[in-house]
Protein backbone atom coordinates (compact mmCIF):
# COMPACT_ATOMS: atom_id res chain seq x y z
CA UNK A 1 0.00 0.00 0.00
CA UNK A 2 1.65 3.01 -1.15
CA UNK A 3 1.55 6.50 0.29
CA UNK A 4 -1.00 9.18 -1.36
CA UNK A 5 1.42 11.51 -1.10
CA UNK A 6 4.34 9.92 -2.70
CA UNK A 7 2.08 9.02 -5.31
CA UNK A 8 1.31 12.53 -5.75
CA UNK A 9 5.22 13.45 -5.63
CA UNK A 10 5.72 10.58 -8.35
CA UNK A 11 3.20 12.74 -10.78
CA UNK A 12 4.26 16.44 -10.43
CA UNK A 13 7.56 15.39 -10.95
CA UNK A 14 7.00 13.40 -13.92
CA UNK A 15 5.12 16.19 -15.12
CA UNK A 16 7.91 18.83 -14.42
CA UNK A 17 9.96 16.41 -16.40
CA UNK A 18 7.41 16.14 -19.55
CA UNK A 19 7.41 20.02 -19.08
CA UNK A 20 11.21 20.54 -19.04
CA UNK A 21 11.54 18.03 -22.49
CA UNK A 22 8.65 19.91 -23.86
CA UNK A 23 9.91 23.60 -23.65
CA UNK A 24 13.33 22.18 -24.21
CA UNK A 25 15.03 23.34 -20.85
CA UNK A 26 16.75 19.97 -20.62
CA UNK A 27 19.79 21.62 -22.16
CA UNK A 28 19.81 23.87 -18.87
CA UNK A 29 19.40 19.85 -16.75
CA UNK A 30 22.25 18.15 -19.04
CA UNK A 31 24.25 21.77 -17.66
CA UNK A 32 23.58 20.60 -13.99
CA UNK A 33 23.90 17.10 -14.25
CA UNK A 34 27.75 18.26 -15.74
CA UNK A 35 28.34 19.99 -12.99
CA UNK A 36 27.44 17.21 -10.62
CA UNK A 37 29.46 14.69 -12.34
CA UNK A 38 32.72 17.37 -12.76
CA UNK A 39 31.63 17.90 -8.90
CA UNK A 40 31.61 14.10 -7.73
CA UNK A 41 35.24 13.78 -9.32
């Protein structure tokens, strides 16, 4: 039985993902996710 609310966390944040694809700001996540990895090294 899973939690309501982590259900609900599950959806907006799928949803901020289809919006960040859709008004192509996943240049600005690849830009984070480089600066984690040059970060972790």
């Amino acid at each position: 039985f899973l939690d309501v609310s982590f259900v609900v966390w599950i959806c907006v944040l799928f949803f901020f993902f289809m919006l960040l694809s859709r008004y192509h700001m996943h240049d600005l996540v690849a830009k984070l996710l480089k600066v984690q990895i040059f970060m972790s090294v």
